[in-house]
Protein backbone atom coordinates (compact mmCIF):
# COMPACT_ATOMS: atom_id res chain seq x y z
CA UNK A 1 0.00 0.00 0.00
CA UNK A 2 2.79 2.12 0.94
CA UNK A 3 4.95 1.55 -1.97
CA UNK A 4 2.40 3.25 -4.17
CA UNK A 5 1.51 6.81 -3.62
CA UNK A 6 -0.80 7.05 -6.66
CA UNK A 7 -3.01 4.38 -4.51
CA UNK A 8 -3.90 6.27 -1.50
CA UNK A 9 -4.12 9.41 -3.77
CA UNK A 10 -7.41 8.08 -5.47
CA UNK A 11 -9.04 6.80 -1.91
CA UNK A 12 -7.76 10.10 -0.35
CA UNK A 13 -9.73 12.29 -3.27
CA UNK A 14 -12.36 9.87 -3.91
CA UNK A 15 -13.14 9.97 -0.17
CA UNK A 16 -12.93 6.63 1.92
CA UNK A 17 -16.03 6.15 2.82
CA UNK A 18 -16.61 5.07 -0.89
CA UNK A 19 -14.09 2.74 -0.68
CA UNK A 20 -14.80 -0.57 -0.16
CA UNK A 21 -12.83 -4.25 0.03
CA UNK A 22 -13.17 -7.64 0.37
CA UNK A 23 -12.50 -10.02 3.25
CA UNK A 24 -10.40 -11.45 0.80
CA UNK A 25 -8.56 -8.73 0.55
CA UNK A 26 -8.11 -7.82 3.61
CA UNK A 27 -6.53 -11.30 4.48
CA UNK A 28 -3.91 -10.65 1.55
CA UNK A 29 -2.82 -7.11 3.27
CA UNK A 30 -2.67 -9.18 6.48
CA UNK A 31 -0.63 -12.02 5.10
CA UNK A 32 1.54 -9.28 3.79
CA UNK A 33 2.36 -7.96 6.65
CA UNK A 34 2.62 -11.33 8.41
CA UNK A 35 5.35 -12.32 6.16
CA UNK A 36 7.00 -8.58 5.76
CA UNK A 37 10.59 -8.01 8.00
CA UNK A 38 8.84 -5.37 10.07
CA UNK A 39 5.61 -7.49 11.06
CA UNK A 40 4.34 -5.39 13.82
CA UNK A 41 4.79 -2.38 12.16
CA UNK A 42 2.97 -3.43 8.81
CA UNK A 43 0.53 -5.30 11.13
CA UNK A 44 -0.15 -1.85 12.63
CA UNK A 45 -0.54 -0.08 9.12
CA UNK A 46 -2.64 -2.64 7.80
CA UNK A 47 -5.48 -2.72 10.65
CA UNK A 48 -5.46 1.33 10.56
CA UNK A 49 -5.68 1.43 6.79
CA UNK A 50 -8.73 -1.15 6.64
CA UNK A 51 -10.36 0.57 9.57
CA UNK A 52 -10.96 3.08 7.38
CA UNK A 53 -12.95 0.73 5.00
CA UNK A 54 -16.16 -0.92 4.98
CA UNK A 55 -14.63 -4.67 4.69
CA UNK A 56 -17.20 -6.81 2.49
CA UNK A 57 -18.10 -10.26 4.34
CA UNK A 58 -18.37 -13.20 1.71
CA UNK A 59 -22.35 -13.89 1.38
CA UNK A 60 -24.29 -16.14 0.14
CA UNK A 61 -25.33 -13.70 -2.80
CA UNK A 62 -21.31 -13.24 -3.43
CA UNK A 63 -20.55 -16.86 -3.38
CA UNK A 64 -23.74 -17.52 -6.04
CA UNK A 65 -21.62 -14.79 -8.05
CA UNK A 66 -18.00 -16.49 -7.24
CA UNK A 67 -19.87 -19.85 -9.05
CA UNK A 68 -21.08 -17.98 -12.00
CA UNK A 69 -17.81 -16.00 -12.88
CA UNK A 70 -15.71 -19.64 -12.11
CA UNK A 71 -17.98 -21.06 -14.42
CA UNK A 72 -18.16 -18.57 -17.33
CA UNK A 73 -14.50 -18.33 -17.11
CA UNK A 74 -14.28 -22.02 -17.44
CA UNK A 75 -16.40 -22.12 -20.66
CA UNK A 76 -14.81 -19.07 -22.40
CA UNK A 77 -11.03 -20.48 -21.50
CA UNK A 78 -11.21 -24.14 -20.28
CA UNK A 79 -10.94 -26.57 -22.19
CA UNK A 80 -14.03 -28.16 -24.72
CA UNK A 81 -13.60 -31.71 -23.98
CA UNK A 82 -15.86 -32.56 -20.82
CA UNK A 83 -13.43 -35.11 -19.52
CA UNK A 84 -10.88 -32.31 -19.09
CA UNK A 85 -13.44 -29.97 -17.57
CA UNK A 86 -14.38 -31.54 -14.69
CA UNK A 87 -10.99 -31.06 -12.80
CA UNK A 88 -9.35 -28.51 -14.68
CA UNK A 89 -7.79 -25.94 -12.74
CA UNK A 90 -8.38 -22.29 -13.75
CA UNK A 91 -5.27 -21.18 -11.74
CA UNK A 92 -3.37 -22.84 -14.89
CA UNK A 93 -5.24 -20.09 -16.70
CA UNK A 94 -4.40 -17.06 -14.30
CA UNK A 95 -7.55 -17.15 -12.51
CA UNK A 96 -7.34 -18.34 -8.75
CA UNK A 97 -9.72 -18.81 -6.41
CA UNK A 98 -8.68 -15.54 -4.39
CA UNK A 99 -9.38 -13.52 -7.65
CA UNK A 100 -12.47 -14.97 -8.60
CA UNK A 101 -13.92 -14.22 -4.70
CA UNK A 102 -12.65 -10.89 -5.09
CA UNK A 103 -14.24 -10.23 -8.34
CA UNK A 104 -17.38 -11.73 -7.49
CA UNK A 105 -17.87 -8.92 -4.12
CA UNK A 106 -17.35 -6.37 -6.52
CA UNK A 107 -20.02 -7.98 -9.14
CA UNK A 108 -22.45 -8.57 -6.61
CA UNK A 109 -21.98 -4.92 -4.80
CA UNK A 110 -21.79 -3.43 -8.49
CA UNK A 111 -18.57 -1.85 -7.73
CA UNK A 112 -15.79 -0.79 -9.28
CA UNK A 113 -12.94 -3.78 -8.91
CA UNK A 114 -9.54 -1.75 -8.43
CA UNK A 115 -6.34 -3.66 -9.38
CA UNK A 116 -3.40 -3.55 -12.01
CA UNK A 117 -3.93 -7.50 -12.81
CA UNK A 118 -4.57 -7.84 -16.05
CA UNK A 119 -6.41 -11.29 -15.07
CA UNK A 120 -9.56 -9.14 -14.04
CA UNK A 121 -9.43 -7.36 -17.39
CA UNK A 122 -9.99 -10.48 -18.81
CA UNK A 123 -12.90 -11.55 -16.50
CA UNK A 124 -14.66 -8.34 -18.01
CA UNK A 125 -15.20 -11.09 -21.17
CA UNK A 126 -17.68 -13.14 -19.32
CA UNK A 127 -19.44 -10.89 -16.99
CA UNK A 128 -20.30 -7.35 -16.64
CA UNK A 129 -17.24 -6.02 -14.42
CA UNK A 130 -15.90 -2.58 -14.52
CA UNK A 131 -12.31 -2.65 -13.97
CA UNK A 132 -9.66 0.17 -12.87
CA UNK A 133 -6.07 0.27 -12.39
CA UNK A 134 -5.08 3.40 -10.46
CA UNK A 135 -1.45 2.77 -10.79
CA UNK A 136 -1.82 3.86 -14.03
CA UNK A 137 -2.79 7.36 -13.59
């Protein structure tokens, strides 16, 4: 979070309280910090900076969602013979399970999903996803 000033630039003039993340999310920043040299300091950063958030819960509604987008995905970029389907792993493709959960809050909220992965650019294929990368600008 800290490495990138253009970040916290866009929350700061968009205003936080329209800001919103997953739980997902929020375990990512944690595990960051976790695994980071300066742990309590990070840990510290990390709690203040998502205090500042509304952190979305994963809901029923959002996991109906996470098996839609897993599934479109599958069709447009799995492969076509069913035998391969059924345990094909769309990780192999660039779209893990983290990504998809992540995707699916901001489908089911109708938000805007924030990131500079270009695997949620090409989720915006198979479902109607609005997708910004604020490192960018």
């Amino acid at each position: 979070m800290k490495a990138d000033q253009r970040l916290l630039h866009h929350v700061e003039r968009i205003g936080f309280e329209t800001v919103v993340t997953s739980t997902v999310v929020a375990g990512e920043l944690y595990y960051g910090a976790a695994k980071s040299e300066n742990v309590d300091a990070n840990w510290s950063e990390t709690s203040d900076f998502l205090s500042l958030l509304e952190v979305i819960p994963v809901s029923s509604s959002i996991a109906i969602e996470f098996g839609r987008l897993k599934a479109a995905l599958l069709d447009r970029f799995g492969p076509r013979e069913r035998a391969k389907r059924r345990d094909f792993d769309l990780a192999k493709l660039g779209f893990g399970d983290h990504d998809l959960w992540i995707a699916a809050t901001a489908i089911d909220r109708g938000a805007v999903l924030v990131s500079a992965d270009p695997d949620f650019l090409r989720m915006t294929a198979v479902v109607d996803l609005e997708v910004k990368d604020w490192t960018r600008s």
